[in-house]
C-alpha atoms as a PDB file:
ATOM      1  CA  UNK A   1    -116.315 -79.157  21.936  1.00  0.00           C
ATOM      2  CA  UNK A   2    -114.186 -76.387  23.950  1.00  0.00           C
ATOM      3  CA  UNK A   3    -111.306 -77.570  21.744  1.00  0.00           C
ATOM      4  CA  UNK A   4    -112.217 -77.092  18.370  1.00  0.00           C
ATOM      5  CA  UNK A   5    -114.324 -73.611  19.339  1.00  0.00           C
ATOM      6  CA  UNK A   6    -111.103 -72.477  20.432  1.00  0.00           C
ATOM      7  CA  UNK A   7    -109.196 -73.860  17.443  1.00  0.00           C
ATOM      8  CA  UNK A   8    -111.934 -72.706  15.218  1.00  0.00           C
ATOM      9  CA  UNK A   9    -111.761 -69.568  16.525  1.00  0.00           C
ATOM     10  CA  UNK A  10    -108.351 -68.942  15.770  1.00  0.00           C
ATOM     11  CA  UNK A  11    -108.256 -70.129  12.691  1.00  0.00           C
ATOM     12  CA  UNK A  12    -111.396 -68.130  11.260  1.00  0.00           C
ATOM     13  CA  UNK A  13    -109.658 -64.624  12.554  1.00  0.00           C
ATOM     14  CA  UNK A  14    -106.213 -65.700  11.389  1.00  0.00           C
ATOM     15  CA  UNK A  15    -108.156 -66.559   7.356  1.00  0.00           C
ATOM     16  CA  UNK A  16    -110.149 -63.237   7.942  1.00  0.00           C
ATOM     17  CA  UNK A  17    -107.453 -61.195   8.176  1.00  0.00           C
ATOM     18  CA  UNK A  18    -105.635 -62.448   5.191  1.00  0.00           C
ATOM     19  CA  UNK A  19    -108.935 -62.480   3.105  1.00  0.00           C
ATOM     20  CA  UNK A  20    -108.956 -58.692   4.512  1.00  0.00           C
ATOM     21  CA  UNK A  21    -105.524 -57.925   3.021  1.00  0.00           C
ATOM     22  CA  UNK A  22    -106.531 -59.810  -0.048  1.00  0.00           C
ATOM     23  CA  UNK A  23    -109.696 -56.883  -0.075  1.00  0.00           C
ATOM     24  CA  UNK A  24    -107.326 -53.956   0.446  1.00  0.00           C
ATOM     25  CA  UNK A  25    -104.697 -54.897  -2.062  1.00  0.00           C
ATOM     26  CA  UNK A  26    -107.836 -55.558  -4.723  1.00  0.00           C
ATOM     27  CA  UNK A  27    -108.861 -52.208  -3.459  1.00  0.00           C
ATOM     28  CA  UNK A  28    -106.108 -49.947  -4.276  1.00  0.00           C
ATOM     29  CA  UNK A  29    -106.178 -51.502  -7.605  1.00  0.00           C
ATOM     30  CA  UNK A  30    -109.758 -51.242  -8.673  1.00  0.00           C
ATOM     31  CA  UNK A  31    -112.187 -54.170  -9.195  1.00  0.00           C
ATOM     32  CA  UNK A  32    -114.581 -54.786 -11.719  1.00  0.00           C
ATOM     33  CA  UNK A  33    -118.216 -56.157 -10.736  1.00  0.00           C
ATOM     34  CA  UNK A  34    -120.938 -58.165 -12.105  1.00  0.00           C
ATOM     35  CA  UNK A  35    -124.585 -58.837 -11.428  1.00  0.00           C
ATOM     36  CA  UNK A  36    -126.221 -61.467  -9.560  1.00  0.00           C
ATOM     37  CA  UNK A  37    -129.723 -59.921  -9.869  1.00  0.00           C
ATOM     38  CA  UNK A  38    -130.947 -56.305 -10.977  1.00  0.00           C
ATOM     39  CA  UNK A  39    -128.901 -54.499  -8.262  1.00  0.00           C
ATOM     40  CA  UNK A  40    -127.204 -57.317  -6.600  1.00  0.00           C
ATOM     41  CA  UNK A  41    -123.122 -57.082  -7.000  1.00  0.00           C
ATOM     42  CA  UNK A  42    -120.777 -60.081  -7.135  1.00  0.00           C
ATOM     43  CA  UNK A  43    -117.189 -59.995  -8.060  1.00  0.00           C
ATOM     44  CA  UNK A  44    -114.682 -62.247  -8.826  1.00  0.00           C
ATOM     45  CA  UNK A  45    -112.465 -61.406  -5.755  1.00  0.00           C
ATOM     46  CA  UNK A  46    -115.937 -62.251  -3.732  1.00  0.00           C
ATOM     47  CA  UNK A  47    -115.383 -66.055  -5.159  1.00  0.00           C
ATOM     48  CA  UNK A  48    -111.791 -66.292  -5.049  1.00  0.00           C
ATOM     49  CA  UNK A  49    -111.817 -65.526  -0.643  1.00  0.00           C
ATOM     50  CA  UNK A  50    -114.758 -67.444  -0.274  1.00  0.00           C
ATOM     51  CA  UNK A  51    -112.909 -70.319  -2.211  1.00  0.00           C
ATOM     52  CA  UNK A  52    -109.939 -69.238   0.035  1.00  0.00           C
ATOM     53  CA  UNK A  53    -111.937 -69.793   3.274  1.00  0.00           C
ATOM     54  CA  UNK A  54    -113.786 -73.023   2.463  1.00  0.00           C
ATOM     55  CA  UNK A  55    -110.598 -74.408   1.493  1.00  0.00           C
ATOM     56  CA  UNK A  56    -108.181 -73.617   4.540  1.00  0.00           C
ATOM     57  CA  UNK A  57    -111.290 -74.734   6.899  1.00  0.00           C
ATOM     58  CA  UNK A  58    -111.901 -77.781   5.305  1.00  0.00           C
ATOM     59  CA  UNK A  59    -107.761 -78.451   5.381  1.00  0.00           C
ATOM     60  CA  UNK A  60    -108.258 -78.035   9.352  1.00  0.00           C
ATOM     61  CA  UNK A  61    -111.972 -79.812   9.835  1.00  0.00           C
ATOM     62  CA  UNK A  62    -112.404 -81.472   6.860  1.00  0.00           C
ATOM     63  CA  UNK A  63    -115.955 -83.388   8.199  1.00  0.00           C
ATOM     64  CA  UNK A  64    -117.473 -79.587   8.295  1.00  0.00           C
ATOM     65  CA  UNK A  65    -120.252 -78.307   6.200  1.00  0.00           C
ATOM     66  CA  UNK A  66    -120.347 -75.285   4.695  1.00  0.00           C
ATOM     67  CA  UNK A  67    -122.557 -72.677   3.774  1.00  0.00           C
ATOM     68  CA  UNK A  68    -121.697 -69.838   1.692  1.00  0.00           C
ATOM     69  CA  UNK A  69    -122.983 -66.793  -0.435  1.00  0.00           C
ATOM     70  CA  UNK A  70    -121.101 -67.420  -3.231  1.00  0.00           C
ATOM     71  CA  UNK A  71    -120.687 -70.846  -4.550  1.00  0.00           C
ATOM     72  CA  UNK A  72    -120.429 -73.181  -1.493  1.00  0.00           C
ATOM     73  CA  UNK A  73    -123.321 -74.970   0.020  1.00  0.00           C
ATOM     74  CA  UNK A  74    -122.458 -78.679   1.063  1.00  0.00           C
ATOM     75  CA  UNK A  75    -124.547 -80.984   3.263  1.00  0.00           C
ATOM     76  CA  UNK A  76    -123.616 -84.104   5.254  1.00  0.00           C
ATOM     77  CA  UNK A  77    -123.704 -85.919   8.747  1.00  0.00           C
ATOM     78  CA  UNK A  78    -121.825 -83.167  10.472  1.00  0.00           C
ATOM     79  CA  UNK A  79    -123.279 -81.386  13.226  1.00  0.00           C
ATOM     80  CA  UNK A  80    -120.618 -78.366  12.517  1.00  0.00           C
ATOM     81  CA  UNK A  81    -121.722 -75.960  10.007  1.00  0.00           C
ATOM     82  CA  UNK A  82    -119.467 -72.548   8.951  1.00  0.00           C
ATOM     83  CA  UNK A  83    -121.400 -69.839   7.474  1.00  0.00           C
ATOM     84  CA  UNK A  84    -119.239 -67.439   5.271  1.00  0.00           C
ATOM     85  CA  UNK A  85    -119.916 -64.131   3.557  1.00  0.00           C
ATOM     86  CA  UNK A  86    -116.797 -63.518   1.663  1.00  0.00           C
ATOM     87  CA  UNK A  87    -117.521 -59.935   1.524  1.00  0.00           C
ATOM     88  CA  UNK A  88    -120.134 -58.530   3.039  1.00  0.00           C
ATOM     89  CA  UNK A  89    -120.514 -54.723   1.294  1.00  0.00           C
ATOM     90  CA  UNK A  90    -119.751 -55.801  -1.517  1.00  0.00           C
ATOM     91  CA  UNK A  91    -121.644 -52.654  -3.549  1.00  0.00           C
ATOM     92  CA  UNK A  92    -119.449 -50.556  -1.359  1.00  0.00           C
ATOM     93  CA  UNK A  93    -116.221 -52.630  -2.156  1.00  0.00           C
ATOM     94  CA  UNK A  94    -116.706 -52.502  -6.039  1.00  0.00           C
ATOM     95  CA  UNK A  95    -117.071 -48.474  -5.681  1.00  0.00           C
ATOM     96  CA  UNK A  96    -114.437 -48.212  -3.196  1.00  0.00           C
ATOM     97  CA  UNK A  97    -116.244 -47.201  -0.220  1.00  0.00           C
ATOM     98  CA  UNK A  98    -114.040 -48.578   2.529  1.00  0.00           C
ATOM     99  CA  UNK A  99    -117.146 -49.674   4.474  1.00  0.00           C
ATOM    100  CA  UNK A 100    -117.249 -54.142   3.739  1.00  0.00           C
ATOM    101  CA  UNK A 101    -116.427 -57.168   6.335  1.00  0.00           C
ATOM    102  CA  UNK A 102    -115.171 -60.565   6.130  1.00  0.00           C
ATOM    103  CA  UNK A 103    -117.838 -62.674   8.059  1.00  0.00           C
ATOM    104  CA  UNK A 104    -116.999 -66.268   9.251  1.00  0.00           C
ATOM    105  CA  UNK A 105    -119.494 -68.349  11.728  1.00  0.00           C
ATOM    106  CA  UNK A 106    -119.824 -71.713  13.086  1.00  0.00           C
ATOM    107  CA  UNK A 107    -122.860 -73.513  13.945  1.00  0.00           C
ATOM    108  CA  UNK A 108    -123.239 -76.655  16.166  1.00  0.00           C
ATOM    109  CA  UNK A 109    -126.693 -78.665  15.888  1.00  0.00           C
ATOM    110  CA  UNK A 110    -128.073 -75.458  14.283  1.00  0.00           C
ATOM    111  CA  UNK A 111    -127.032 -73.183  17.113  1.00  0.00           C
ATOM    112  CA  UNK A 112    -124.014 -70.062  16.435  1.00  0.00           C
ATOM    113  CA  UNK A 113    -121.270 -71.150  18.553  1.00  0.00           C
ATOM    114  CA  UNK A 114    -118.644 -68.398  17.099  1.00  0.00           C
ATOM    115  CA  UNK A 115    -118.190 -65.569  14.734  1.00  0.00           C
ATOM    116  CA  UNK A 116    -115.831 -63.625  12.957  1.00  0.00           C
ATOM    117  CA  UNK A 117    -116.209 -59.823  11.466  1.00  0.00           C
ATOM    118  CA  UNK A 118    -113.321 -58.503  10.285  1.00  0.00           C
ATOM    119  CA  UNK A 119    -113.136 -54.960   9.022  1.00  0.00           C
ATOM    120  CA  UNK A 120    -109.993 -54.432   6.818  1.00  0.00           C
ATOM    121  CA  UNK A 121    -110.480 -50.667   5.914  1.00  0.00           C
ATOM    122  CA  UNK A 122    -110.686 -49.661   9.524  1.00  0.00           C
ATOM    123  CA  UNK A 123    -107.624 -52.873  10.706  1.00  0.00           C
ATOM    124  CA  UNK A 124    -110.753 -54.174  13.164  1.00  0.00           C
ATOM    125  CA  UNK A 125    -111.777 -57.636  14.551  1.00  0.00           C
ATOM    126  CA  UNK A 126    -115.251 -58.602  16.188  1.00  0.00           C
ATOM    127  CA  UNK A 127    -115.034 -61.788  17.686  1.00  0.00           C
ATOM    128  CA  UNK A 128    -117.429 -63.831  19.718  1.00  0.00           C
ATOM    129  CA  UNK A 129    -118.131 -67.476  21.177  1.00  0.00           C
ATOM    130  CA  UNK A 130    -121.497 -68.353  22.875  1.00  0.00           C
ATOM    131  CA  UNK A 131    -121.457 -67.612  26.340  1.00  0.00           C
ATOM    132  CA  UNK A 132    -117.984 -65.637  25.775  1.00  0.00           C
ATOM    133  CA  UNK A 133    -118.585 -61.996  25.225  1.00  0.00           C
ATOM    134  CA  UNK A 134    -117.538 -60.125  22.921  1.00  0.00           C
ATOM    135  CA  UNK A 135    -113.874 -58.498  21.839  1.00  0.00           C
ATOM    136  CA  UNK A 136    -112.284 -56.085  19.506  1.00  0.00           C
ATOM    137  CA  UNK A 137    -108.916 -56.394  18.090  1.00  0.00           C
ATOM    138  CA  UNK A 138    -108.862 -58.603  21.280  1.00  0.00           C
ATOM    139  CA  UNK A 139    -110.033 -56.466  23.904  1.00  0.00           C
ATOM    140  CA  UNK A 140    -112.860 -57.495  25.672  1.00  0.00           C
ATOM    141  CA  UNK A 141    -116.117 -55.062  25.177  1.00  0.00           C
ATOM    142  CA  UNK A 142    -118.036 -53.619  28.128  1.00  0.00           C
ATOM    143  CA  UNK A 143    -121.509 -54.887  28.733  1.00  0.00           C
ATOM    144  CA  UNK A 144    -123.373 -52.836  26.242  1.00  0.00           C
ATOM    145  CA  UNK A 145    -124.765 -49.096  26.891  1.00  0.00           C
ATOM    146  CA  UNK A 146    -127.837 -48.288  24.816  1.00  0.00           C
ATOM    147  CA  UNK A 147    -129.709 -45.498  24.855  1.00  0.00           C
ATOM    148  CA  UNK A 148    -133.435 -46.663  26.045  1.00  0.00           C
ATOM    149  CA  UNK A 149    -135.670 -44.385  24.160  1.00  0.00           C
ATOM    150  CA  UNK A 150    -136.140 -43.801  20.680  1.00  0.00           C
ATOM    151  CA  UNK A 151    -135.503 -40.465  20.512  1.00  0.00           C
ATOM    152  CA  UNK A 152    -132.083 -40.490  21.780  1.00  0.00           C
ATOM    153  CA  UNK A 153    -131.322 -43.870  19.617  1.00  0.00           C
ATOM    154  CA  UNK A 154    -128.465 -43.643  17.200  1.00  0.00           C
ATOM    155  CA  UNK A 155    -129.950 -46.232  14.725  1.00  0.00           C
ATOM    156  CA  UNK A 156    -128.789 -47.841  11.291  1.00  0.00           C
ATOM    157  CA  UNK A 157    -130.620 -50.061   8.680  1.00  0.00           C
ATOM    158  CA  UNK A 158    -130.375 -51.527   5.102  1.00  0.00           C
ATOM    159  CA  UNK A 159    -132.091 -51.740   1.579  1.00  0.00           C
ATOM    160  CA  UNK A 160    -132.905 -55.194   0.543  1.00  0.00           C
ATOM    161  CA  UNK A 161    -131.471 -55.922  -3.258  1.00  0.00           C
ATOM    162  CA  UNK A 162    -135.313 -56.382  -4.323  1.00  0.00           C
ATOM    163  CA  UNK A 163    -136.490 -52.934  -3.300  1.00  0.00           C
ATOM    164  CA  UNK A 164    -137.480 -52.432  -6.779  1.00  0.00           C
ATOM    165  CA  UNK A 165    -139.860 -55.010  -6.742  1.00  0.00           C
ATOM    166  CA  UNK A 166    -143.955 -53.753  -6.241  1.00  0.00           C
ATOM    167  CA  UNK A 167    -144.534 -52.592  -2.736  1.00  0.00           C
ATOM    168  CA  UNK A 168    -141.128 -53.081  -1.739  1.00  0.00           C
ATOM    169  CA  UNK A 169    -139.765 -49.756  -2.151  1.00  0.00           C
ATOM    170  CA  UNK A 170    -142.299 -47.914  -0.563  1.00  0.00           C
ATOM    171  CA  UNK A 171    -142.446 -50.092   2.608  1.00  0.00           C
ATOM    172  CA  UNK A 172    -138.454 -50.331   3.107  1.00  0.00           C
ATOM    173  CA  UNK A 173    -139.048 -45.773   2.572  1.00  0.00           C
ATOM    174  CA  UNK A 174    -141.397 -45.799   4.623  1.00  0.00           C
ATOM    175  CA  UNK A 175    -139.773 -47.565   7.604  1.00  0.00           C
ATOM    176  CA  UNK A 176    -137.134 -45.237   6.749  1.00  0.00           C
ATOM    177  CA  UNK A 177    -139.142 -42.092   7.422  1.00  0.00           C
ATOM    178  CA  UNK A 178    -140.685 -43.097  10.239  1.00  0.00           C
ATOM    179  CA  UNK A 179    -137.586 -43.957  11.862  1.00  0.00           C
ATOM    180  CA  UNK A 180    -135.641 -40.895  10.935  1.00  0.00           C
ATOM    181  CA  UNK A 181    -137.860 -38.663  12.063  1.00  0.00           C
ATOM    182  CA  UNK A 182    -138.403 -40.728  15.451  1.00  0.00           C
ATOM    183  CA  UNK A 183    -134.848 -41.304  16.774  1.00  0.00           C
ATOM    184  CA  UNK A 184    -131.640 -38.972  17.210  1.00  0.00           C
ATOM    185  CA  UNK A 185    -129.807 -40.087  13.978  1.00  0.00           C
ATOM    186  CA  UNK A 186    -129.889 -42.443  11.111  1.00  0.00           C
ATOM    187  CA  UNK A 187    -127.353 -44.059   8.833  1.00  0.00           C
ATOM    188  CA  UNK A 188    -127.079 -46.283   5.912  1.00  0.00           C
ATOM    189  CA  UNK A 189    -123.832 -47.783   5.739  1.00  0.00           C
ATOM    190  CA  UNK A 190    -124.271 -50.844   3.375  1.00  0.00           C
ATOM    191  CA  UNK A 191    -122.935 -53.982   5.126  1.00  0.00           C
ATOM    192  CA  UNK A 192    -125.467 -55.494   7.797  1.00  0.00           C
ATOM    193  CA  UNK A 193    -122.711 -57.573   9.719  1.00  0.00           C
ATOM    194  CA  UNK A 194    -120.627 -54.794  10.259  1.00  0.00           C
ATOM    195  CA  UNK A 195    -123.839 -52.885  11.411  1.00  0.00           C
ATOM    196  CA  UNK A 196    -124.640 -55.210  13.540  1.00  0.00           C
ATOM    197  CA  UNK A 197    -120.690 -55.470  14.690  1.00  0.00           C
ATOM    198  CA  UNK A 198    -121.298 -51.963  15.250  1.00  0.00           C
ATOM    199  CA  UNK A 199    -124.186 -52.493  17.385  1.00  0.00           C
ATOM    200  CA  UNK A 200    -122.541 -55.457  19.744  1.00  0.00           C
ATOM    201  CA  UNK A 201    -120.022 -52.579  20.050  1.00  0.00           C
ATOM    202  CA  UNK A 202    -122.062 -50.210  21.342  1.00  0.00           C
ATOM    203  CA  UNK A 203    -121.894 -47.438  17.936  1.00  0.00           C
ATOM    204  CA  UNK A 204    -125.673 -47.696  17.032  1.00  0.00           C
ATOM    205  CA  UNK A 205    -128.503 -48.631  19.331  1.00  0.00           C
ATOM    206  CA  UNK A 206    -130.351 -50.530  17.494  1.00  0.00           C
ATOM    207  CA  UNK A 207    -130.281 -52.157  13.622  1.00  0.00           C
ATOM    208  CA  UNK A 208    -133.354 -53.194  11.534  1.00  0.00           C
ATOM    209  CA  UNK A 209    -133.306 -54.694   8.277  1.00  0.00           C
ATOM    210  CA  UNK A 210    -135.916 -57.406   5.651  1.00  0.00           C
ATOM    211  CA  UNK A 211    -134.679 -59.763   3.100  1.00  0.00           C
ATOM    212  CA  UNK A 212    -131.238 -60.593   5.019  1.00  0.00           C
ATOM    213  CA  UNK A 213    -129.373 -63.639   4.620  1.00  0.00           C
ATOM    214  CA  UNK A 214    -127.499 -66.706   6.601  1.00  0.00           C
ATOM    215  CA  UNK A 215    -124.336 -65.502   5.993  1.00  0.00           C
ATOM    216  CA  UNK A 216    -125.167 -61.797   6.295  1.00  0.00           C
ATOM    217  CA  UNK A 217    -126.662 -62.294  10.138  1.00  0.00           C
ATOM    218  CA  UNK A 218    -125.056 -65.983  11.511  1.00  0.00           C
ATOM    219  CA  UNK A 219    -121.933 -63.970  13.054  1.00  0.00           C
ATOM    220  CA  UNK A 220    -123.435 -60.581  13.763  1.00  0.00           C
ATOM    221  CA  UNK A 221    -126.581 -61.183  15.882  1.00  0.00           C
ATOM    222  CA  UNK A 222    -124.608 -63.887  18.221  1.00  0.00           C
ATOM    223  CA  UNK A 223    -122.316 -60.680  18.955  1.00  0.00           C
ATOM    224  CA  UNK A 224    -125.175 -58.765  19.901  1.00  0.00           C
ATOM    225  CA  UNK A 225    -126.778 -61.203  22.361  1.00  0.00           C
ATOM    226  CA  UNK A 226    -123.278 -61.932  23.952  1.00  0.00           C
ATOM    227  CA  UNK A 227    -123.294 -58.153  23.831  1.00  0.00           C
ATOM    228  CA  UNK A 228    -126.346 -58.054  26.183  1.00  0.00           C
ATOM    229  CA  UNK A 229    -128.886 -56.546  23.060  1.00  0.00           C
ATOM    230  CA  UNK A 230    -131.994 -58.200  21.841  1.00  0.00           C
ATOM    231  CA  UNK A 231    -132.033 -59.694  18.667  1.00  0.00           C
ATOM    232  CA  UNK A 232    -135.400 -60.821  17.558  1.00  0.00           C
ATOM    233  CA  UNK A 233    -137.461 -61.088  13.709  1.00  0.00           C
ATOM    234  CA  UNK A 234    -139.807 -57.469  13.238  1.00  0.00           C
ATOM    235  CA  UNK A 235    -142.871 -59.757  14.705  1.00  0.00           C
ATOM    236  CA  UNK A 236    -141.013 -59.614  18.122  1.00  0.00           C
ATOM    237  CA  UNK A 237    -140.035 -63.455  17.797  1.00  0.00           C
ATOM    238  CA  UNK A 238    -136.767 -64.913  18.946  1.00  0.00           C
ATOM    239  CA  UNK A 239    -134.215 -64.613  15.803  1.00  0.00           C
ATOM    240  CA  UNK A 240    -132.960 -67.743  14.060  1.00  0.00           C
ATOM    241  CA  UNK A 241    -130.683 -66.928  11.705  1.00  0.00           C
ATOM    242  CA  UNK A 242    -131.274 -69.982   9.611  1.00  0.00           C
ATOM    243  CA  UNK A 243    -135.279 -68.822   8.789  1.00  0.00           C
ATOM    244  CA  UNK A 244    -136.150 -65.318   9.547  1.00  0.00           C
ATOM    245  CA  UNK A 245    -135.817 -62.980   6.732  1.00  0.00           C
ATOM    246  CA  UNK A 246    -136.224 -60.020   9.184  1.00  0.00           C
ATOM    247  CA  UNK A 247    -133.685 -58.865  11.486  1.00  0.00           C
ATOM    248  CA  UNK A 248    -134.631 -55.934  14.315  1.00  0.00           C
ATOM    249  CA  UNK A 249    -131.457 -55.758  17.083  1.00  0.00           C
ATOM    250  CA  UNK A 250    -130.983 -53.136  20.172  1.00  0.00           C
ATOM    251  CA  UNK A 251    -129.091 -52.541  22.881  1.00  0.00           C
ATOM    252  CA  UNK A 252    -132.019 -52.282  25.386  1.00  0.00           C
ATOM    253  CA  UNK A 253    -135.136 -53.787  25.989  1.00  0.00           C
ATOM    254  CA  UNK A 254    -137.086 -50.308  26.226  1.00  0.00           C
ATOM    255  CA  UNK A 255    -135.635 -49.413  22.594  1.00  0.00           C
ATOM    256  CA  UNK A 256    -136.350 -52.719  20.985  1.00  0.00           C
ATOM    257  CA  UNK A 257    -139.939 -52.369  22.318  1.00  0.00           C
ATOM    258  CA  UNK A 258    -140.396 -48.772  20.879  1.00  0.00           C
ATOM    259  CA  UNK A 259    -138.719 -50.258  17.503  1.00  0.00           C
ATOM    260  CA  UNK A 260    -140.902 -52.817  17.375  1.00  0.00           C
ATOM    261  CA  UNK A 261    -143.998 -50.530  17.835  1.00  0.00           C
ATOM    262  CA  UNK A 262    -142.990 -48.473  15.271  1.00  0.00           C
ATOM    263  CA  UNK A 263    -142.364 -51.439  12.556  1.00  0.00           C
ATOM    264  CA  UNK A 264    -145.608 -52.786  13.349  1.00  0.00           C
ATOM    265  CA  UNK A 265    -147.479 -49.623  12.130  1.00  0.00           C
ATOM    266  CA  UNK A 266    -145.285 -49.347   8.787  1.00  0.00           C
ATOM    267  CA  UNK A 267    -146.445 -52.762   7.166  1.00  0.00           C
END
């Protein structure tokens, strides 16, 4: 097991740093994007990595399922799964807002073993392995500081791609409000696994977001708990990454507490 996480590893930040150059060279030239749903962005460079990934994995474990946002879902006897968000951001990449990851996990019997956020705007790395902490650019991140009350909580969260739909909108502004006018500061940036990168690092205190993904949370939330923050779904259960469509992380147990108050009074 110890040797393919550690050749896993090393593959999946050596393929998500060329997908990242393969972002930044698309970048400088412009990109042109279509829709998946009413405000849901795909592009064609968000096939061609994820085709990119799949492919060079399955050249190095070629028993390994996949699952993917794009295109790539496969299912078999293996008990090693990679979740892959080719781009994650991709509204932001299609506009040219430098804010998007590369996102590459592994799963063992259902469990996140590793996972891979690589920034290419900013040149950064997250990396993570159950049970081995958490490093940037491959320096090994502190233990994580968190402010413990809300109102000195640096905080960031997401719109889900249905927020037009009937109620959704005003419960996703509403959380929104509440929040902002609770904590210290508020952003929006647009890519939850670099948020919650961003978290594991210590940026934001805490992350909350509905309607999330596999792909967008498999690598992400490990990095948090190796980070020492809480990840759980807004009821306050333990987060599976496979089921819950909710996704509240902090840095400290006080904050998540007082986060999870709050959400429970904006439903």
């Amino acid at each position: 097991m110890q040797d393919v996480a550690g050749r896993a590893l090393e593959l999946a930040v050596e393929l998500a740093g060329r997908a990242g150059e393969m972002l930044m060279a698309s970048l400088a030239g412009g990109t042109e994007m279509e829709l998946k749903g009413e405000i849901d962005p795909v592009t064609a460079l968000d096939r061609k990595i994820e085709r990119f990934l799949v492919e060079n994995i399955r050249r190095e474990f070629p028993g390994h399922e996949f699952l993917a946002e794009e295109e790539t879902n496969t299912t078999g006897d293996s008990d090693f799964r990679w979740v892959i968000d080719p781009i994650d951001g991709t509204t932001n990449f299609a506009h040219g807002y430098p804010c998007f990851v590369v996102s590459i996990a592994l799963e063992h019997s259902g469990e996140s073993m590793l996972g891979v956020i690589h920034q290419p705007a900013t040149r950064e790395t997250f990396t993570t392995s159950a049970g081995g902490g958490v490093f940037l650019n491959g320096r090994r991140l502190e233990r994580m500081r968190s402010a413990k009350n809300l109102d000195r909580a640096f905080l960031v969260t997401g719109f889900p791609y249905n927020i037009r739909e009937p109620g959704v909108l005003e419960r996703n502004t509403g959380r929104f409000e509440k929040f902002l006018g609770a904590s210290f500061a508020l952003r929006r940036d647009g890519s939850a696994a670099y948020d919650l990168a961003c978290v594991a690092a210590g940026r934001f205190d805490g992350f909350w977001e509905e309607n999330l993904n596999h792909w967008d949370t498999a690598a992400g939330c490990l990095m948090v708990r190796e980070a020492g923050g809480i990840v759980t779904d807004f009821e306050g259960r333990p987060f599976d990454p496979s089921t819950a469509k909710t996704v509240l992380a902090a840095g400290s147990e006080t904050l998540h507490g007082q986060m999870l108050k709050l959400l429970s009074g904006s439903e």
